[in-house]
PDB file of N, CA and C in Angstrom:
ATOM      1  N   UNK A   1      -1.703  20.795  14.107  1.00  0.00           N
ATOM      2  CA  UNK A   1      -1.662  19.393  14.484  1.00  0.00           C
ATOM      3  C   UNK A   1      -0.222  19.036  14.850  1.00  0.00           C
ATOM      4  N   UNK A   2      -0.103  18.290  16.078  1.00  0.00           N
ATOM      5  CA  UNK A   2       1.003  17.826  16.779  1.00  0.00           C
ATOM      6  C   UNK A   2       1.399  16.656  15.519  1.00  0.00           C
ATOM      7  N   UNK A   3       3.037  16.937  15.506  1.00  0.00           N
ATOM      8  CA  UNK A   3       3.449  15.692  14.210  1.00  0.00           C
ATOM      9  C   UNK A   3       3.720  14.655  15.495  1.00  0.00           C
ATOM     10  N   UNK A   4       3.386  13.572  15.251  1.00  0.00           N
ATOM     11  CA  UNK A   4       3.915  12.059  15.712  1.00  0.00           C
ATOM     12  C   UNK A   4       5.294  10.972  15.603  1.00  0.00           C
ATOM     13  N   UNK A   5       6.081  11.128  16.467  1.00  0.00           N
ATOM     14  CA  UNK A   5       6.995  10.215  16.285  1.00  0.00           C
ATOM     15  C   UNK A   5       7.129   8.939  16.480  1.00  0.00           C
ATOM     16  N   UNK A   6       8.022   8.282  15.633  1.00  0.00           N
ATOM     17  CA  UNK A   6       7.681   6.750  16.353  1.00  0.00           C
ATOM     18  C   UNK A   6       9.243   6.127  16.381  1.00  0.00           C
ATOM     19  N   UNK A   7       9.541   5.046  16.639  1.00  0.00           N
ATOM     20  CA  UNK A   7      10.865   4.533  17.353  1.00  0.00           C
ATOM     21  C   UNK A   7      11.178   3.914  15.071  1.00  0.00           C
ATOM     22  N   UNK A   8      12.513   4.138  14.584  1.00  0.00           N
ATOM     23  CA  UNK A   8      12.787   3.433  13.704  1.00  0.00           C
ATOM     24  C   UNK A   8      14.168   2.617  13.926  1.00  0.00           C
ATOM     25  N   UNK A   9      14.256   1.238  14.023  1.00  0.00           N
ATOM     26  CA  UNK A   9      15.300   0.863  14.127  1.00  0.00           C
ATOM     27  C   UNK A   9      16.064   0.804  12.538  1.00  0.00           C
ATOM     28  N   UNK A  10      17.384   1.248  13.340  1.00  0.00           N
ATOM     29  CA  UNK A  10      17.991   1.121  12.240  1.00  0.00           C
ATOM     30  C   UNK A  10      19.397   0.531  12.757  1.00  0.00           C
ATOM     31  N   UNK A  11      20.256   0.630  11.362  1.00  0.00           N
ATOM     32  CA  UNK A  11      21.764  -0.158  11.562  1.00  0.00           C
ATOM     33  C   UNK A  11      22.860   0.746  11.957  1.00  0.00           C
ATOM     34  N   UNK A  12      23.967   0.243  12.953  1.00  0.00           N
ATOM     35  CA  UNK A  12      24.738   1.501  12.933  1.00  0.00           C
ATOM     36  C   UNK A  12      26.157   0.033  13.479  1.00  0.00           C
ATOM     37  N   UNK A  13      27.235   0.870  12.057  1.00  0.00           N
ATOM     38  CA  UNK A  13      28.484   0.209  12.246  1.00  0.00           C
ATOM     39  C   UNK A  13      29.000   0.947  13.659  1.00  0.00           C
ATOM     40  N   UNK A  14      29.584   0.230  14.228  1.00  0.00           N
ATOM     41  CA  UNK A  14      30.163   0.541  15.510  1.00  0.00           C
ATOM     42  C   UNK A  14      31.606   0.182  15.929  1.00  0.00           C
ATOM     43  N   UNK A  15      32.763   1.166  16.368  1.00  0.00           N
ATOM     44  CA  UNK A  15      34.077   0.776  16.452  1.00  0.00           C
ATOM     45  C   UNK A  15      33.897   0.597  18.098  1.00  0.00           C
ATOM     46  N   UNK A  16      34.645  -0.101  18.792  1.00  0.00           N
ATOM     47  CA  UNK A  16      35.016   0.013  20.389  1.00  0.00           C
ATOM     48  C   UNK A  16      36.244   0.570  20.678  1.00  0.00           C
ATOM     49  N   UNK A  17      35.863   0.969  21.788  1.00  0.00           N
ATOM     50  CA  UNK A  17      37.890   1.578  22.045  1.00  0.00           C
ATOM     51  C   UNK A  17      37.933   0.737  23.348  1.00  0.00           C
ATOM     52  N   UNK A  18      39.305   0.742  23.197  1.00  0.00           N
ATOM     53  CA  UNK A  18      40.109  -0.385  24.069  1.00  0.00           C
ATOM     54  C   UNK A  18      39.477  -0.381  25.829  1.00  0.00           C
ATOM     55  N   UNK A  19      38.830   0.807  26.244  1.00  0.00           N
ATOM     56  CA  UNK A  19      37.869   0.633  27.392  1.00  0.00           C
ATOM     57  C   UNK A  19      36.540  -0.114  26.887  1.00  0.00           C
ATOM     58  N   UNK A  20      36.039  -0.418  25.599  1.00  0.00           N
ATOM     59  CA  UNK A  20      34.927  -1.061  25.416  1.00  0.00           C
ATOM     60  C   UNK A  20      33.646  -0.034  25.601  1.00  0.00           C
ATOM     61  N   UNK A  21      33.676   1.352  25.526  1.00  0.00           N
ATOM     62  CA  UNK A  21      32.753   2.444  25.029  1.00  0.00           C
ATOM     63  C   UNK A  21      32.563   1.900  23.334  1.00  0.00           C
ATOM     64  N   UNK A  22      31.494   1.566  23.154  1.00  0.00           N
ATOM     65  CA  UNK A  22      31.005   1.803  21.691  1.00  0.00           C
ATOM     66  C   UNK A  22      31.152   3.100  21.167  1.00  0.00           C
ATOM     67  N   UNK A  23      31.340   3.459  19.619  1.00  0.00           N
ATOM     68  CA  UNK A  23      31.407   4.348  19.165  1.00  0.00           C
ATOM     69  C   UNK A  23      31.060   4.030  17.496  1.00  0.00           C
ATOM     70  N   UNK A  24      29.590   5.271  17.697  1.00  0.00           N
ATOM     71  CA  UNK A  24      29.159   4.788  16.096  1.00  0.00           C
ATOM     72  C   UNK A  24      29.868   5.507  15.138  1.00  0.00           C
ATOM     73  N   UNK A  25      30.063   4.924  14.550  1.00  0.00           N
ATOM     74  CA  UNK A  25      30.472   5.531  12.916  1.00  0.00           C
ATOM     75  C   UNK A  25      29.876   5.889  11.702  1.00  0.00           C
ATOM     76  N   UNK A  26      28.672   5.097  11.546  1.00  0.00           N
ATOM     77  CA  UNK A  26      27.804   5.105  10.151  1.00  0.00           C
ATOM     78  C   UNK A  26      26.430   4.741  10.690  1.00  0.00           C
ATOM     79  N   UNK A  27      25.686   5.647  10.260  1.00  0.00           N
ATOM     80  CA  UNK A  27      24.029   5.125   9.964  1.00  0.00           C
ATOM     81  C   UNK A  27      23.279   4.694   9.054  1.00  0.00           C
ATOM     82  N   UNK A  28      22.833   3.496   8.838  1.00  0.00           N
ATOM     83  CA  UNK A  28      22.580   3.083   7.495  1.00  0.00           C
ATOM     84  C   UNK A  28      20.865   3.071   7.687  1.00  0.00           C
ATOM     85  N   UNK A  29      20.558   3.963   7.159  1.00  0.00           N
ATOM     86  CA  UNK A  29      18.881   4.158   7.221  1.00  0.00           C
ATOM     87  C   UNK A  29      17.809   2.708   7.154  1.00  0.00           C
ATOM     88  N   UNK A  30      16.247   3.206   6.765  1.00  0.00           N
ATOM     89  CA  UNK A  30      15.855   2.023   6.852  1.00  0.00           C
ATOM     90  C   UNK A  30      15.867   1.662   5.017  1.00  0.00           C
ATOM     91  N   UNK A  31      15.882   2.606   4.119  1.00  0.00           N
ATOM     92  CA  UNK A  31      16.340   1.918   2.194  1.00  0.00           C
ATOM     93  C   UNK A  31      17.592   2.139   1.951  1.00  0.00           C
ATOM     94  N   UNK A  32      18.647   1.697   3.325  1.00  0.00           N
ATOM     95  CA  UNK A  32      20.024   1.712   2.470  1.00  0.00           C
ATOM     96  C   UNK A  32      21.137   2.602   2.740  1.00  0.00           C
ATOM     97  N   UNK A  33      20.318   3.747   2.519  1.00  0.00           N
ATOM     98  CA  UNK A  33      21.195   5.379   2.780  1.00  0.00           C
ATOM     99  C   UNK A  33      22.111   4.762   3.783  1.00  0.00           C
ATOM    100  N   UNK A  34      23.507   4.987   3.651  1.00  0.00           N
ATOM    101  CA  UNK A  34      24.610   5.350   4.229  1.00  0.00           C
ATOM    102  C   UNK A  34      24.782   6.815   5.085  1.00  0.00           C
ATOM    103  N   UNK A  35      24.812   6.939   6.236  1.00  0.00           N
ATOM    104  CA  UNK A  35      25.029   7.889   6.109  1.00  0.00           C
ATOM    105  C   UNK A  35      26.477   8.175   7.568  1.00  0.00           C
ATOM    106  N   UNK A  36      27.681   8.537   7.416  1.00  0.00           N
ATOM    107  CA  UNK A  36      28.897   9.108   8.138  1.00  0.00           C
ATOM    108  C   UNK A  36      28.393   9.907   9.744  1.00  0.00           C
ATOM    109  N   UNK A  37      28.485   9.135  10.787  1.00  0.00           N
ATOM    110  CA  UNK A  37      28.613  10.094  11.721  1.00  0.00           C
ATOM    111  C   UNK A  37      30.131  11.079  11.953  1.00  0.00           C
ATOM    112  N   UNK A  38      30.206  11.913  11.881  1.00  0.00           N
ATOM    113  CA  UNK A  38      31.531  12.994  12.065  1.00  0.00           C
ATOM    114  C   UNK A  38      31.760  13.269  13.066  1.00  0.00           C
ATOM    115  N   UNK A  39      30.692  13.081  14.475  1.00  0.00           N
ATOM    116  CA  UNK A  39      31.566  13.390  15.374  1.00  0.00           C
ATOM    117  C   UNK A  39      30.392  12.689  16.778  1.00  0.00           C
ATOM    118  N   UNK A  40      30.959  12.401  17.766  1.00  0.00           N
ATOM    119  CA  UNK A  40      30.013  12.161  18.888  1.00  0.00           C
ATOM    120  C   UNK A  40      30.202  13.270  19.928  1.00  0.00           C
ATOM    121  N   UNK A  41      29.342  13.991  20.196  1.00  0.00           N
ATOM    122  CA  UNK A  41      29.611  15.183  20.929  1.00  0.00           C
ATOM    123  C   UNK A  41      29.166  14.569  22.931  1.00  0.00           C
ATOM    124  N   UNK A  42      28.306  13.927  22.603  1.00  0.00           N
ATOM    125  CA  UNK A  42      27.887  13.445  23.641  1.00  0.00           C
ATOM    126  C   UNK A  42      27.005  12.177  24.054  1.00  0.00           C
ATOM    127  N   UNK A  43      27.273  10.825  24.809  1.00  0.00           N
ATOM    128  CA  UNK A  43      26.400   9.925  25.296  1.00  0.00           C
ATOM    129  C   UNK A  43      26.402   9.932  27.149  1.00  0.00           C
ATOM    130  N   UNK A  44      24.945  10.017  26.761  1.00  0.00           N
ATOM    131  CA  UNK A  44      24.267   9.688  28.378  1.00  0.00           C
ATOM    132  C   UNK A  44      22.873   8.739  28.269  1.00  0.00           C
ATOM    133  N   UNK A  45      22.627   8.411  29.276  1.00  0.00           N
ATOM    134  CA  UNK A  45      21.314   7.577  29.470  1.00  0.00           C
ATOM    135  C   UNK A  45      20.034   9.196  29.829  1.00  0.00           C
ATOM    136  N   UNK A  46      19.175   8.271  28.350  1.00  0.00           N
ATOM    137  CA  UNK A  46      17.750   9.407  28.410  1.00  0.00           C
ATOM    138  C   UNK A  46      17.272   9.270  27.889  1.00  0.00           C
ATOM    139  N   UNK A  47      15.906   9.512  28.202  1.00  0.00           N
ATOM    140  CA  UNK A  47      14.515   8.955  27.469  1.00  0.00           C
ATOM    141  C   UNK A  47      14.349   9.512  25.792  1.00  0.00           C
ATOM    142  N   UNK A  48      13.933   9.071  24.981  1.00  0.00           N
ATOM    143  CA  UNK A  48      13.424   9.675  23.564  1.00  0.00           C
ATOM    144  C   UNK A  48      12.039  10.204  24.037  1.00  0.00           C
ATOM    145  N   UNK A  49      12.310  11.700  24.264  1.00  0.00           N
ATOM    146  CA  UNK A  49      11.316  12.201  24.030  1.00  0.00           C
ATOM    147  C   UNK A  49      10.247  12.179  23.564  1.00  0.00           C
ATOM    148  N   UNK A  50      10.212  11.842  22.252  1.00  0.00           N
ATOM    149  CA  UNK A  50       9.345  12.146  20.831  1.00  0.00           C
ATOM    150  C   UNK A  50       8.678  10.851  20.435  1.00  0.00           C
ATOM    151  N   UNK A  51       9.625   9.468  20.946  1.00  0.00           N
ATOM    152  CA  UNK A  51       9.191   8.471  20.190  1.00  0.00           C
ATOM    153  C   UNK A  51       8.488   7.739  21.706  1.00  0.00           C
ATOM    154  N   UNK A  52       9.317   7.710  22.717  1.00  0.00           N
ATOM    155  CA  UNK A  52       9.219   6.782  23.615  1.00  0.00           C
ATOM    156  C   UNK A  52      10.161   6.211  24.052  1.00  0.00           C
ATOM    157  N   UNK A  53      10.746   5.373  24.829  1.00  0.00           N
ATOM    158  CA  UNK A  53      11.664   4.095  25.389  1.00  0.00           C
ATOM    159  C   UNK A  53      12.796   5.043  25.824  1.00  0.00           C
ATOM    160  N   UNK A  54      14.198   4.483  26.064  1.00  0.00           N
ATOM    161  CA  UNK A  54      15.014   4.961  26.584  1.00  0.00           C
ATOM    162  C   UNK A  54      16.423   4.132  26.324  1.00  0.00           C
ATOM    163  N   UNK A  55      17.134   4.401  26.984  1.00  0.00           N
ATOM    164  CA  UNK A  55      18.443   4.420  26.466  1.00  0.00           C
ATOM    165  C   UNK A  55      19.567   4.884  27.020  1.00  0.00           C
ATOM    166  N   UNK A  56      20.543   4.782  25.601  1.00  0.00           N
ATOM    167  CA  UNK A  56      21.993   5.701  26.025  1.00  0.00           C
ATOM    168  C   UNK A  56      21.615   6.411  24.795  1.00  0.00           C
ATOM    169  N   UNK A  57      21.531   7.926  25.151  1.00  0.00           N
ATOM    170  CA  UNK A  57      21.275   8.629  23.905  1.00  0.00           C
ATOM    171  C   UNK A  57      23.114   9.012  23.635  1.00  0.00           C
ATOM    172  N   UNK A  58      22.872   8.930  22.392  1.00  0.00           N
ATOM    173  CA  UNK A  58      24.345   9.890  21.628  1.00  0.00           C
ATOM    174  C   UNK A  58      23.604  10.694  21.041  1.00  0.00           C
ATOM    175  N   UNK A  59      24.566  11.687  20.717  1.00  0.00           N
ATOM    176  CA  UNK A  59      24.358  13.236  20.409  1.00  0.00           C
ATOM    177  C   UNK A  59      25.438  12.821  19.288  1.00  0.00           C
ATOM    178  N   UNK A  60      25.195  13.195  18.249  1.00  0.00           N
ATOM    179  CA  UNK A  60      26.350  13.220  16.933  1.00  0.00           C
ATOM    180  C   UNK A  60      26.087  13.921  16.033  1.00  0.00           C
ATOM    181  N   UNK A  61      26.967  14.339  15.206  1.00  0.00           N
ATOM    182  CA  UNK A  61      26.504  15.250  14.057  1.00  0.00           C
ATOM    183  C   UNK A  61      26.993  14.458  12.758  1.00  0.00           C
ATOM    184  N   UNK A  62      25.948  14.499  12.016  1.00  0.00           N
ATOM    185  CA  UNK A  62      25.732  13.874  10.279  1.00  0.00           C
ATOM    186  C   UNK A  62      25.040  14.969   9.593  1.00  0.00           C
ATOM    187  N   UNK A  63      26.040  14.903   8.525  1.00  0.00           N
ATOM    188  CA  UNK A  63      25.700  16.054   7.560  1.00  0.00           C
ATOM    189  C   UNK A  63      26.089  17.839   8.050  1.00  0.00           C
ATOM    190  N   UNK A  64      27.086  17.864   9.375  1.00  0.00           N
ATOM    191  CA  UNK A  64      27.115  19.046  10.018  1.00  0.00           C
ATOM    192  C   UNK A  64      26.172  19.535  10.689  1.00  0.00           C
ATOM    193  N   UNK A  65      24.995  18.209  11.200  1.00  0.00           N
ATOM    194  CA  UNK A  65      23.825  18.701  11.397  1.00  0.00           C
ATOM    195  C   UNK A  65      23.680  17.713  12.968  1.00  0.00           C
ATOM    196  N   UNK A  66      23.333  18.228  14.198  1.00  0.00           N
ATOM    197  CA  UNK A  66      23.492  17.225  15.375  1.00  0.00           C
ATOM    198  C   UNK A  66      22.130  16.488  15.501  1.00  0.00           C
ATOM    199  N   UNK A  67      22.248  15.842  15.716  1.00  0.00           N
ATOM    200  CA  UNK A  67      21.149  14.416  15.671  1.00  0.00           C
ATOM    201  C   UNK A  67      21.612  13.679  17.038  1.00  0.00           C
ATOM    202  N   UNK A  68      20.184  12.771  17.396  1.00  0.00           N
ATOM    203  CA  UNK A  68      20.173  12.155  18.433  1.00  0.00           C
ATOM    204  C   UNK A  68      20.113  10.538  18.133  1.00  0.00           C
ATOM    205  N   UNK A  69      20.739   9.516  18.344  1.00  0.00           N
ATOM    206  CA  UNK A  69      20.735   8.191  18.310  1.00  0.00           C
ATOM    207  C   UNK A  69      20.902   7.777  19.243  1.00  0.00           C
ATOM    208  N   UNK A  70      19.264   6.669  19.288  1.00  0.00           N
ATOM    209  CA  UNK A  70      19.864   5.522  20.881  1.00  0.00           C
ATOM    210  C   UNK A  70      19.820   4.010  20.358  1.00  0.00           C
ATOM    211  N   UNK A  71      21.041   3.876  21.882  1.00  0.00           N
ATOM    212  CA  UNK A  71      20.858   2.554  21.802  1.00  0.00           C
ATOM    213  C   UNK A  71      19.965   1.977  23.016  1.00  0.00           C
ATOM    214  N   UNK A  72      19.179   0.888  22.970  1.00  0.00           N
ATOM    215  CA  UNK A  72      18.384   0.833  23.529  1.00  0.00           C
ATOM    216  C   UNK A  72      18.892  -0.913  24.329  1.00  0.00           C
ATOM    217  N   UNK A  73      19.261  -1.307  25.005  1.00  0.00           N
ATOM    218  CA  UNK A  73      19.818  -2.082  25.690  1.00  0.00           C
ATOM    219  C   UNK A  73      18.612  -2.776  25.962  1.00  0.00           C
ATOM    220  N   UNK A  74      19.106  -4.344  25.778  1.00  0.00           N
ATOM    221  CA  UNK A  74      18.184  -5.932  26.095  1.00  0.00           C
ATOM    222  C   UNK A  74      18.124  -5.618  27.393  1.00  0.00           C
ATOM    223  N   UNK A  75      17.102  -5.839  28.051  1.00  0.00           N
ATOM    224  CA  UNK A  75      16.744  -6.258  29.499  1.00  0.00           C
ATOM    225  C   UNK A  75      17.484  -8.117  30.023  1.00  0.00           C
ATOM    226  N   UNK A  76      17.320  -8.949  28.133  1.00  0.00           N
ATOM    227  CA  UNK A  76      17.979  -9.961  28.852  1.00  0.00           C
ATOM    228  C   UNK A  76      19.708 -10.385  28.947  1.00  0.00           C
ATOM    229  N   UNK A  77      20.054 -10.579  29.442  1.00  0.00           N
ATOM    230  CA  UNK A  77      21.412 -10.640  29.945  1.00  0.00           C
ATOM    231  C   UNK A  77      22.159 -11.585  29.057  1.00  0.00           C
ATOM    232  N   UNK A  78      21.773 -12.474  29.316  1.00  0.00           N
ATOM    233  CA  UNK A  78      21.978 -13.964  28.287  1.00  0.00           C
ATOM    234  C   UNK A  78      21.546 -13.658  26.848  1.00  0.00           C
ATOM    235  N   UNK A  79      21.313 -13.163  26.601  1.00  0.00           N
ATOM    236  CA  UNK A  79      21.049 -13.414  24.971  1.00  0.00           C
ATOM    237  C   UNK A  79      22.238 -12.823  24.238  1.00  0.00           C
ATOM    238  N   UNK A  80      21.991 -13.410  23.059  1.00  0.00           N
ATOM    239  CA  UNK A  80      23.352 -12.707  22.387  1.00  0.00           C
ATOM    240  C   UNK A  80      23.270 -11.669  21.824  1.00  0.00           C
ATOM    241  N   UNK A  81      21.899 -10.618  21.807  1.00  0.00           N
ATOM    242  CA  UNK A  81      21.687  -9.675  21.016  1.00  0.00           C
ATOM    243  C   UNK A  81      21.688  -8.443  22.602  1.00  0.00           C
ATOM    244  N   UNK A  82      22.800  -7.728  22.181  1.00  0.00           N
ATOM    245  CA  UNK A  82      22.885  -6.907  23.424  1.00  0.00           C
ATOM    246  C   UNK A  82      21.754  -5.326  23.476  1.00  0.00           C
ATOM    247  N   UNK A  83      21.781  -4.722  22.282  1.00  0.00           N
ATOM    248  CA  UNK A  83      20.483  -4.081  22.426  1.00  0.00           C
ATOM    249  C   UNK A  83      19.905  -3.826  20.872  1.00  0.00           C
ATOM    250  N   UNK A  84      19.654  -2.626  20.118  1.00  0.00           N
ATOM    251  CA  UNK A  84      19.074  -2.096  19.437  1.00  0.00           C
ATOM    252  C   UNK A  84      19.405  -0.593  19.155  1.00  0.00           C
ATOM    253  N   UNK A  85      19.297  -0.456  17.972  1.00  0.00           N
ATOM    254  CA  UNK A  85      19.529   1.488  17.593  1.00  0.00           C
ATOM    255  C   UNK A  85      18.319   2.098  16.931  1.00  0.00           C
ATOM    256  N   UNK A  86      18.422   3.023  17.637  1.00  0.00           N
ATOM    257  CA  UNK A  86      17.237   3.749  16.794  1.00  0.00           C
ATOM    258  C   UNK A  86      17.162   5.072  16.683  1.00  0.00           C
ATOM    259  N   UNK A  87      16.101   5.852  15.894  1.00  0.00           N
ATOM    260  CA  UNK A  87      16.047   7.130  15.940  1.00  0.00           C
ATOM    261  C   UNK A  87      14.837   7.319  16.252  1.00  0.00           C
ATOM    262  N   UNK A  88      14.074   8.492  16.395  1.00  0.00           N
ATOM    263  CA  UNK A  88      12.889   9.214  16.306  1.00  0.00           C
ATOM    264  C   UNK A  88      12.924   9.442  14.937  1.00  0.00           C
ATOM    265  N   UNK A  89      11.808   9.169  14.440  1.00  0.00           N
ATOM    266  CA  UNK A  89      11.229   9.360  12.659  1.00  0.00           C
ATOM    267  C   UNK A  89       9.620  10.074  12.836  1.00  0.00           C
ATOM    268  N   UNK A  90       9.566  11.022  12.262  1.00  0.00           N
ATOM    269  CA  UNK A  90       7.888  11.573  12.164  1.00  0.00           C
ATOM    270  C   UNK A  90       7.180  10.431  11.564  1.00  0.00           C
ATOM    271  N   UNK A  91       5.780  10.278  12.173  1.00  0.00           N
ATOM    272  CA  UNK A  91       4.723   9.123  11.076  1.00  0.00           C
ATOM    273  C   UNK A  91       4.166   9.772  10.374  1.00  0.00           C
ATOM    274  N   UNK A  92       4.611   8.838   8.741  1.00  0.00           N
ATOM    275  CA  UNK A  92       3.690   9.269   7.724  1.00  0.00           C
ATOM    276  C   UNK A  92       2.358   9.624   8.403  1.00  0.00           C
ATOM    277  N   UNK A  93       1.771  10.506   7.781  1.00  0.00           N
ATOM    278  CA  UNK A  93       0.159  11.371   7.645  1.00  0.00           C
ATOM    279  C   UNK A  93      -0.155  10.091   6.726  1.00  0.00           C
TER     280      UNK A  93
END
């Protein structure tokens, strides 16, 4: 049986550098967990495979381990909420 992914938003502290590239720093799960990004190896615009929607995927490694996080950008312009973060999470069985 194919496992199922689904979109989990979650929180991610974010520094800017003086060009205004975001850059995450911390992932704070959905009960809390803290968890250190160590490094961003790579962001481009690309679909989540697994869950759906699309994005600017980053490529980062947490825990020495590379992982994928997007941000998923408002369609509306005006609002003050500019997008959303998320991961791919398997659905509970």
């Amino acid at each position: 049986m194919a496992v199922r992914y689904t979109k989990a938003y979650v929180e991610v502290k974010v520094d800017f550098r003086p060009d205004g590239t975001m850059y995450p720093r911390c992932l704070i799960w959905e009960d809390g967990r803290e968890y250190a990004i160590e490094r961003v190896k790579t962001v481009r615009p690309a679909s989540a495979q697994k869950a759906g929607g699309a994005g600017d995927r980053y490529t980062v490694v947490i825990q020495g381990q590379e992982r994928y996080i997007f941000f998923e950008h408002n369609i509306d312009t005006c609002s003050d909420h500019i997008g959303k973060w998320f991961v791919e999470k398997p659905e509970s069985a």
